[in-house]
N, C-alpha and C. Protein backbone atom coordinates (compact mmCIF):
# COMPACT_ATOMS: atom_id res chain seq x y z
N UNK A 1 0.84 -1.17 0.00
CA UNK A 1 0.00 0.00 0.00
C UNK A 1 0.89 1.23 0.00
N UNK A 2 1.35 2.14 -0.82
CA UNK A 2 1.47 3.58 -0.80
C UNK A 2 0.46 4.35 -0.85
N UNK A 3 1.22 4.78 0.19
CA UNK A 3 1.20 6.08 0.68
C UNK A 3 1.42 7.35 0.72
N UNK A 4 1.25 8.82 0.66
CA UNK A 4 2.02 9.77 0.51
C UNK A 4 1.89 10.32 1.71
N UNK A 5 2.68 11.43 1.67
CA UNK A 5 3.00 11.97 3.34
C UNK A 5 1.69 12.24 4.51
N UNK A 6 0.50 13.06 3.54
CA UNK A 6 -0.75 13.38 4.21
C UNK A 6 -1.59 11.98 4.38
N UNK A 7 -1.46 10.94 3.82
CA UNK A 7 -2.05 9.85 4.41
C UNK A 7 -1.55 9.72 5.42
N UNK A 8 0.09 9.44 5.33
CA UNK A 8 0.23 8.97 6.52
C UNK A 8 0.17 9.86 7.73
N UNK A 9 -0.04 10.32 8.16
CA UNK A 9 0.10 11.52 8.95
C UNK A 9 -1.79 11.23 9.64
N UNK A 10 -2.66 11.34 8.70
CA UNK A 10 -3.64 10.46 9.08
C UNK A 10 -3.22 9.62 10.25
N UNK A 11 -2.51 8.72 9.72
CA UNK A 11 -2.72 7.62 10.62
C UNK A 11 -1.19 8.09 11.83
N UNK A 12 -1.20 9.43 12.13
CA UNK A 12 -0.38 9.37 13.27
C UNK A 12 -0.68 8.56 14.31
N UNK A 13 -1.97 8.25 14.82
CA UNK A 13 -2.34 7.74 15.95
C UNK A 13 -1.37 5.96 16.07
N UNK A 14 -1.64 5.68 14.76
CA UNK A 14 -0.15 4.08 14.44
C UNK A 14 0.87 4.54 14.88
N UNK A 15 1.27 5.66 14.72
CA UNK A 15 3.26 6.10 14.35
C UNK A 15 3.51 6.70 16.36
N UNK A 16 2.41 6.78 16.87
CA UNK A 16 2.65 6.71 18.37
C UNK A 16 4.42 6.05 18.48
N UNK A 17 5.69 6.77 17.88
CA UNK A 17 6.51 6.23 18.36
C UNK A 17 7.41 6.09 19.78
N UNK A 18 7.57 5.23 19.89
CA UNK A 18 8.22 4.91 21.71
C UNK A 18 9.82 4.87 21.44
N UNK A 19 10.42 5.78 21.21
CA UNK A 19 11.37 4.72 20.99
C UNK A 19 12.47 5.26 22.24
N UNK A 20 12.67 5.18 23.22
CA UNK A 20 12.58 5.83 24.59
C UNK A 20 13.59 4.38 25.05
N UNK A 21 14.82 4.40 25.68
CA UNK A 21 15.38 3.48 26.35
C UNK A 21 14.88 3.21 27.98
N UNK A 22 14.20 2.79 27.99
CA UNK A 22 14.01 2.30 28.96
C UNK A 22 14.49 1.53 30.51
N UNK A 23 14.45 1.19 31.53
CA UNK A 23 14.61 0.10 32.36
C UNK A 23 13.57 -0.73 32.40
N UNK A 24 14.06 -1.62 32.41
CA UNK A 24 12.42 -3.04 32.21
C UNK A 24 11.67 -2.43 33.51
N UNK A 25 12.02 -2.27 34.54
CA UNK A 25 10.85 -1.75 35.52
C UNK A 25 10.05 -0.70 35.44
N UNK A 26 10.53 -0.10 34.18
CA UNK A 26 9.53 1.44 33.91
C UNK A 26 9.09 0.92 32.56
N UNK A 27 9.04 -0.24 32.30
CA UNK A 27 8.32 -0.76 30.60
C UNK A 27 6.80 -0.84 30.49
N UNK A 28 6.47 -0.32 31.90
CA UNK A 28 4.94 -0.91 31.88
C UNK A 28 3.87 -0.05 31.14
N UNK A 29 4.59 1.27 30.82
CA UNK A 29 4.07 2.08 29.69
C UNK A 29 3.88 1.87 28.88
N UNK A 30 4.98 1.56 28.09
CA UNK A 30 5.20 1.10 26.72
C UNK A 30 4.40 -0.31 26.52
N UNK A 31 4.24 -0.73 27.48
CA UNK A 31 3.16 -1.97 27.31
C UNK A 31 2.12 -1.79 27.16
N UNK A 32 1.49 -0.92 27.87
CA UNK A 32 0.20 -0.29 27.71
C UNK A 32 -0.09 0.61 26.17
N UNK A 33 0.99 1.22 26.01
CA UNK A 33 0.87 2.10 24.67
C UNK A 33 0.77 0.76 23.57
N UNK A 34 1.35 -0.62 23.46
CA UNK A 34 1.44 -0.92 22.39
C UNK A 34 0.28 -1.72 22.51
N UNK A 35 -0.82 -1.79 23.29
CA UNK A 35 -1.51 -2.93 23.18
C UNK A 35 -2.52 -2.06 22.24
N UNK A 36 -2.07 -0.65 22.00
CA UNK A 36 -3.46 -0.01 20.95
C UNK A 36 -2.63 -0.11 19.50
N UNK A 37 -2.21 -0.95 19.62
CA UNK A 37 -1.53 -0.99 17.87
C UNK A 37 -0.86 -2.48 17.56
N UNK A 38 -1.34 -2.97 16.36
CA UNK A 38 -1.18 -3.86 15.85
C UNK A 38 0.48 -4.74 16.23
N UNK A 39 0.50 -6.44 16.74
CA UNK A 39 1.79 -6.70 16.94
C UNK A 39 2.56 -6.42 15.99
N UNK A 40 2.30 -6.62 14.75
CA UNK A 40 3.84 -7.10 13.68
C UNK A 40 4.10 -5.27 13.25
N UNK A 41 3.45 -4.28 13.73
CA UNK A 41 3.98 -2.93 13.85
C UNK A 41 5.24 -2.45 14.68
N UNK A 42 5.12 -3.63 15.83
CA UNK A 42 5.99 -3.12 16.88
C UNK A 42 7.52 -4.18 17.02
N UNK A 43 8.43 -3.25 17.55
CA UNK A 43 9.53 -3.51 17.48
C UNK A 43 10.34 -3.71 18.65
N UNK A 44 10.23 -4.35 19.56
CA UNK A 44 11.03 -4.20 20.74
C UNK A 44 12.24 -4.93 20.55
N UNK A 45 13.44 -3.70 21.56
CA UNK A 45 14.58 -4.55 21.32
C UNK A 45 15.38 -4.27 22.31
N UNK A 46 15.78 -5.22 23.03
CA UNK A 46 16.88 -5.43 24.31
C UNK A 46 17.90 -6.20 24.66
N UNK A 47 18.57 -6.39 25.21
CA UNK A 47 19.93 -7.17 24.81
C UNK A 47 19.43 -8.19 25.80
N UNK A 48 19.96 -9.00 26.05
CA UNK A 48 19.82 -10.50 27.12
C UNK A 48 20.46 -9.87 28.80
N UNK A 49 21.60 -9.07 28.21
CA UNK A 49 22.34 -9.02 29.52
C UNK A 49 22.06 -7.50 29.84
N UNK A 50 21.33 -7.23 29.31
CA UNK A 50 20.63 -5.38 29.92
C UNK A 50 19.50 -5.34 30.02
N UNK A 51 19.60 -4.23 31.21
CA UNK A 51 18.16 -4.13 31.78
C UNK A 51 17.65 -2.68 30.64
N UNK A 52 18.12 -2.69 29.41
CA UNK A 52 17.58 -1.10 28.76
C UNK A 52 16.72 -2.11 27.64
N UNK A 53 15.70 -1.24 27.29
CA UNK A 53 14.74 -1.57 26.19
C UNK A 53 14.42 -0.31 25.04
N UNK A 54 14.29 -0.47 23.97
CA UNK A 54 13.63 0.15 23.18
C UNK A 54 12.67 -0.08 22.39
N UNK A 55 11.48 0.26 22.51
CA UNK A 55 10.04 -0.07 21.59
C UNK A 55 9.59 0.84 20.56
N UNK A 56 9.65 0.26 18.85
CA UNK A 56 9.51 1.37 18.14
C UNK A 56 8.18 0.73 17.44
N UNK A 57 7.14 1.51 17.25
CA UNK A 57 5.94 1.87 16.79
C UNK A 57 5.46 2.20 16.00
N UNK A 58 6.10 1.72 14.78
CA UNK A 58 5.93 2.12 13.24
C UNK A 58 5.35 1.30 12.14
N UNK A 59 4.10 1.95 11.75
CA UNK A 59 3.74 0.68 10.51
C UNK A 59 4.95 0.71 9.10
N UNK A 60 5.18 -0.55 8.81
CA UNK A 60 5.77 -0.88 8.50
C UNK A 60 7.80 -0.65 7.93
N UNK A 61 8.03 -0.47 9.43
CA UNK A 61 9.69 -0.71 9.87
C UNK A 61 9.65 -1.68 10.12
N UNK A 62 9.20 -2.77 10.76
CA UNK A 62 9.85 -4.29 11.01
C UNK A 62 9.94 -5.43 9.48
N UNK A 63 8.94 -4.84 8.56
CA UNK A 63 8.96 -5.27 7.41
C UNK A 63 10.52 -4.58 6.70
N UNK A 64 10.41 -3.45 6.84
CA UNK A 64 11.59 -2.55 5.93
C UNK A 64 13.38 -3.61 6.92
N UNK A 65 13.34 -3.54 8.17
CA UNK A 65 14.29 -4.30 8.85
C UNK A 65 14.74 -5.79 8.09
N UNK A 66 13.93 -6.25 8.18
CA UNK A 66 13.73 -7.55 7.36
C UNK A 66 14.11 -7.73 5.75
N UNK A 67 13.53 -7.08 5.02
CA UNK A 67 13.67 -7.07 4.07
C UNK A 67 14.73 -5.96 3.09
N UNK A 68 15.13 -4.84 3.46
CA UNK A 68 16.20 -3.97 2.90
C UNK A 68 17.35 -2.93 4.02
N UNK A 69 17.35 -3.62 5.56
CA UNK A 69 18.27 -2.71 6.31
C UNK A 69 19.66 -3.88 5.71
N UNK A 70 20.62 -3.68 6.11
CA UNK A 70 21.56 -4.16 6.03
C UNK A 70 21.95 -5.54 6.86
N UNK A 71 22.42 -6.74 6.75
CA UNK A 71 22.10 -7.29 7.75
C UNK A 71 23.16 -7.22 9.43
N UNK A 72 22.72 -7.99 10.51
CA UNK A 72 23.39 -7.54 11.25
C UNK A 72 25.13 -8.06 11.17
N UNK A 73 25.89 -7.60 11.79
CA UNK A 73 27.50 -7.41 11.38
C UNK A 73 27.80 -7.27 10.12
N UNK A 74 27.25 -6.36 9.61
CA UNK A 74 27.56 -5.81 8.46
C UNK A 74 28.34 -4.35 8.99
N UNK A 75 27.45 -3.83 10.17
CA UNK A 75 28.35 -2.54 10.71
C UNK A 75 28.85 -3.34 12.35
N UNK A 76 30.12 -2.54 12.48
CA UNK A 76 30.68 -2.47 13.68
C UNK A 76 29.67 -1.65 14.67
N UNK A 77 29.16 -2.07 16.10
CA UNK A 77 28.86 -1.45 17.20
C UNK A 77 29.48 -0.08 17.20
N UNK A 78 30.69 0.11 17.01
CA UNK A 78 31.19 1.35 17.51
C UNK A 78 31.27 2.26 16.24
N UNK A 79 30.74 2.05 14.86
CA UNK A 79 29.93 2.74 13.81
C UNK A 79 28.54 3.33 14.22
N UNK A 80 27.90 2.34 14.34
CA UNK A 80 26.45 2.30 14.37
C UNK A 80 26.60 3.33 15.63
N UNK A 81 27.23 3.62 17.25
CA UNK A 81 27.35 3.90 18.04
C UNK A 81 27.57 5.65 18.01
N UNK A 82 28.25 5.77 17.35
CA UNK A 82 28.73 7.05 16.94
C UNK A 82 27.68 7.55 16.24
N UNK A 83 27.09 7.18 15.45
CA UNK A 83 25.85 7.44 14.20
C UNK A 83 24.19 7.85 14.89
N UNK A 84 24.86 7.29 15.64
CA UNK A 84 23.10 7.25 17.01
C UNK A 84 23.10 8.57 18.01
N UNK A 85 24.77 8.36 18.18
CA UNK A 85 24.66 10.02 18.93
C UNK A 85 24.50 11.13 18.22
N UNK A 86 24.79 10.87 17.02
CA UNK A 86 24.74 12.40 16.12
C UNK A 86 23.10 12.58 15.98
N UNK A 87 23.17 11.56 15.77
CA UNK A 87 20.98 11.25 15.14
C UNK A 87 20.30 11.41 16.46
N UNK A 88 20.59 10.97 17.81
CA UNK A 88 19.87 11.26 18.52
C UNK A 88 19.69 12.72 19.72
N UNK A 89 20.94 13.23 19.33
CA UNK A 89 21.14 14.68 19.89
C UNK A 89 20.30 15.64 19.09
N UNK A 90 20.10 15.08 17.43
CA UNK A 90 19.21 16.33 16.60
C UNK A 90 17.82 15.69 16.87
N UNK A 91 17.45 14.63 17.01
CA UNK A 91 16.31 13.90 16.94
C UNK A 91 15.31 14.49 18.40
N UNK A 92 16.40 14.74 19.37
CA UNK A 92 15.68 15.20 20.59
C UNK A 92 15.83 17.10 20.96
N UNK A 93 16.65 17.74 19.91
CA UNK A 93 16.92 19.03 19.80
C UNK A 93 15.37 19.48 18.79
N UNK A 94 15.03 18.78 18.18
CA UNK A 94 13.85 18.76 17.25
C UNK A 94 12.52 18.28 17.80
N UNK A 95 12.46 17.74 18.93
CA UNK A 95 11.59 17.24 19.63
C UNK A 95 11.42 18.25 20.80
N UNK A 96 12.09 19.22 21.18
CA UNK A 96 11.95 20.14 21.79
C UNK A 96 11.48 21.35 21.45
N UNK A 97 11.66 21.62 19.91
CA UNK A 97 11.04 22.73 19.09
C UNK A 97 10.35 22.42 18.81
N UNK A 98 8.94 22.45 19.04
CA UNK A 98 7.73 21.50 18.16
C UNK A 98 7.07 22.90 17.43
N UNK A 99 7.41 24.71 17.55
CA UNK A 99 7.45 25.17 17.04
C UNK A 99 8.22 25.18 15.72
N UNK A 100 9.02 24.96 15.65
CA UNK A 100 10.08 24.76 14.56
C UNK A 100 9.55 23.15 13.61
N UNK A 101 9.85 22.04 14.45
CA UNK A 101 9.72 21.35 13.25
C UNK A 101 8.43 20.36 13.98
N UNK A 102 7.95 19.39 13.02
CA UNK A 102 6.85 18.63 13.11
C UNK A 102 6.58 17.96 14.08
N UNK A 103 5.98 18.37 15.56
CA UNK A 103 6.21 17.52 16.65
C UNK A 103 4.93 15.47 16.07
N UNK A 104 4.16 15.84 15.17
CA UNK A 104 3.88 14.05 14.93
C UNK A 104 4.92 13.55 14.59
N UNK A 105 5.93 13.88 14.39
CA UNK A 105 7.49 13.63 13.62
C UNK A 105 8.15 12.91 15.14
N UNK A 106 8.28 14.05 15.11
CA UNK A 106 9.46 14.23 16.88
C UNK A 106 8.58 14.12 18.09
N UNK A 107 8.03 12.91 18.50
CA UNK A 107 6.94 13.16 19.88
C UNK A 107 7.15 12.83 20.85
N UNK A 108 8.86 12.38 21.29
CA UNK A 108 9.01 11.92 22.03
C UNK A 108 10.63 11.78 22.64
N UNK A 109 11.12 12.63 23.29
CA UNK A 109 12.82 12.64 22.90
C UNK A 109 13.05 11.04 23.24
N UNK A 110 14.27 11.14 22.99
CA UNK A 110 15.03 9.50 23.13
C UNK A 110 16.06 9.53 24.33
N UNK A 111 16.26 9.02 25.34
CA UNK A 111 16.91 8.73 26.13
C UNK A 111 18.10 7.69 26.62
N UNK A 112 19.02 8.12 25.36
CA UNK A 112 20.58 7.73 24.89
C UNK A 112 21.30 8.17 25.17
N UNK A 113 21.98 7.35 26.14
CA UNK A 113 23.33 8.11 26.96
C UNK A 113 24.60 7.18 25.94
N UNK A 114 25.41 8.29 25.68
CA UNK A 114 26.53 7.95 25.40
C UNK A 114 27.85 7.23 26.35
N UNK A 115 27.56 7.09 27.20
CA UNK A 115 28.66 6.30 28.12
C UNK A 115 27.94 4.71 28.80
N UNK A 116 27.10 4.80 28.07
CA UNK A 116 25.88 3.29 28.73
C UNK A 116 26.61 2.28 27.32
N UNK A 117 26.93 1.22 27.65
CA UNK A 117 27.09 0.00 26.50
C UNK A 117 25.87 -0.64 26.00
N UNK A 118 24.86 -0.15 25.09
CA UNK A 118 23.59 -0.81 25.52
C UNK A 118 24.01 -1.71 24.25
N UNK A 119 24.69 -2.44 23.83
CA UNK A 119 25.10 -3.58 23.51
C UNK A 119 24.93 -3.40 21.63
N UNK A 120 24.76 -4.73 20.71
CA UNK A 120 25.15 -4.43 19.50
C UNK A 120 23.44 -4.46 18.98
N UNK A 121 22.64 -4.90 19.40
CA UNK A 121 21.27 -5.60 18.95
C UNK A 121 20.37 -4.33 18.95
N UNK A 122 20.67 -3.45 20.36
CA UNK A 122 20.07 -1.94 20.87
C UNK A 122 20.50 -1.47 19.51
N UNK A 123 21.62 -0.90 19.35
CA UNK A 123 22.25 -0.33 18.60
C UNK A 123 21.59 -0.56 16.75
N UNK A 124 22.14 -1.30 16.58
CA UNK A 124 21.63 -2.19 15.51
C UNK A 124 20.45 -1.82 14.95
N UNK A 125 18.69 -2.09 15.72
CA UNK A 125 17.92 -1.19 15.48
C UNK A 125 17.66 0.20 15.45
N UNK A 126 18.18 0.38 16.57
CA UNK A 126 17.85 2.45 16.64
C UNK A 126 18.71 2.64 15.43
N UNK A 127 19.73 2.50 15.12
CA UNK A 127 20.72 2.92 13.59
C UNK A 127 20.04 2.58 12.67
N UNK A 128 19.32 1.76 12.45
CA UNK A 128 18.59 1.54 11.22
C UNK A 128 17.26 2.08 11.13
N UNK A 129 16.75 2.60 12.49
CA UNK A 129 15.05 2.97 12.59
C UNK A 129 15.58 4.61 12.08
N UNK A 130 17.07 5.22 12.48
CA UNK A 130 16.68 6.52 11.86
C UNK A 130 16.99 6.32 10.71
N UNK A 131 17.72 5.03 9.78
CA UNK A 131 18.03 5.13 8.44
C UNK A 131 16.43 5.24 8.10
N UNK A 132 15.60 4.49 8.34
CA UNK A 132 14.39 4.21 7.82
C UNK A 132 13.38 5.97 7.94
N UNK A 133 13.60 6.07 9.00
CA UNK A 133 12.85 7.38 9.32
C UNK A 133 12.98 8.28 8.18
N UNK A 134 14.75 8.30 8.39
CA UNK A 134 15.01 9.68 7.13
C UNK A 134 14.96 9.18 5.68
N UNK A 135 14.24 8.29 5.45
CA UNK A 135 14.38 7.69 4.01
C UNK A 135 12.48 7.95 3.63
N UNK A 136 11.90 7.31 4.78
CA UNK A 136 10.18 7.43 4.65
C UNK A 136 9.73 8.84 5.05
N UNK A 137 10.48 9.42 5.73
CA UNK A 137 9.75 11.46 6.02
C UNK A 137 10.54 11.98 5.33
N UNK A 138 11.60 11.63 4.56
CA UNK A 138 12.67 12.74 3.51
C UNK A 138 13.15 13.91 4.53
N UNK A 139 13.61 13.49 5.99
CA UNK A 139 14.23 14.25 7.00
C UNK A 139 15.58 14.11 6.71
N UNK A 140 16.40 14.70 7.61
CA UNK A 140 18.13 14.58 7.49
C UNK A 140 18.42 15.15 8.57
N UNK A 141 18.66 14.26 9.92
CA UNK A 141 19.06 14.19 11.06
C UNK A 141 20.69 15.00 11.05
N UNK A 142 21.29 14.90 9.85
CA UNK A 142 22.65 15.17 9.85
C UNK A 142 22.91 15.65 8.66
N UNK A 143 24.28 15.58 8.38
CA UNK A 143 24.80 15.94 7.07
C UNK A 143 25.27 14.47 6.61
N UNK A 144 25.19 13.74 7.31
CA UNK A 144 25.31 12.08 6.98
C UNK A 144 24.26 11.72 6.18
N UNK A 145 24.43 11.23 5.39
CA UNK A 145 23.35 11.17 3.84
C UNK A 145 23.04 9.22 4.43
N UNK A 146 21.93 9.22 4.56
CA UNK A 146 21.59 7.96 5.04
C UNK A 146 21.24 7.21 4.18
N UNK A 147 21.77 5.80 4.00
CA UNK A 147 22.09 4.90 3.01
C UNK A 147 21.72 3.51 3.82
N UNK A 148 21.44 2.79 2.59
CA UNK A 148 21.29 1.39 2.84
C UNK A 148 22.22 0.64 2.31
């Protein structure tokens, strides 16, 4: 099904994105938020040996993951790592201006600390959810031209 931008935007109430690091003891939100949206929309992702989570809320990113992100160890952790801080310092600088730019866009800052190891799997998705982002809203988090 395509789409163009004002459809989707319609359906902001789907794009409810979470994508918020979490501690599993404060997940009980994000549990509640996803039970109003379809499973194979949602994306949760946490490492085995961390207590951090991220839940992303997008019709169809787990399809786009699957079928055209890159696969995993294709990038180094400490690529993808570096790439997340640049994307997520503008991602939450833009989520603070909701005068300035599209808060259905930006609804939610992200809570990515750069000195936390949240492992290769964390990583892995959030690097590819903003490849996907800036490829489906024609945004540019950076001057990093986002590629598949």
């Amino acid at each position: 099904m395509n789409m163009n931008f004002k459809q989707m935007r319609r359906y902001s109430y789907l794009f409810t994105l979470i994508l918020t690091l979490l501690s599993c003891s404060s997940s009980q939100h994000a549990t509640q938020t996803s039970q109003e949206v379809p499973e194979e929309d949602i994306v949760r992702i946490t490492e085995p040996d961390s207590e951090y989570e991220i839940v992303i809320i997008e019709p169809g990113f787990n399809t786009w993951l699957a079928s055209t992100a890159r696969p995993q160890g294709y990038y180094s952790q400490s690529f993808m790592e570096a790439r997340n801080k640049i994307w997520v310092r503008e991602w939450n600088l833009r989520a603070q201006q909701v005068d300035r730019y599209d808060p259905s866009l930006y609804e939610l800052q992200i809570d990515y600390k750069p000195d936390i190891n949240y492992g290769y799997d964390v990583n892995y998705k959030l690097y590819n959810y903003f490849i996907y982002f800036q490829l489906t809203y024609n945004q540019r988090l950076s001057t990093i031209i986002p590629r598949i």
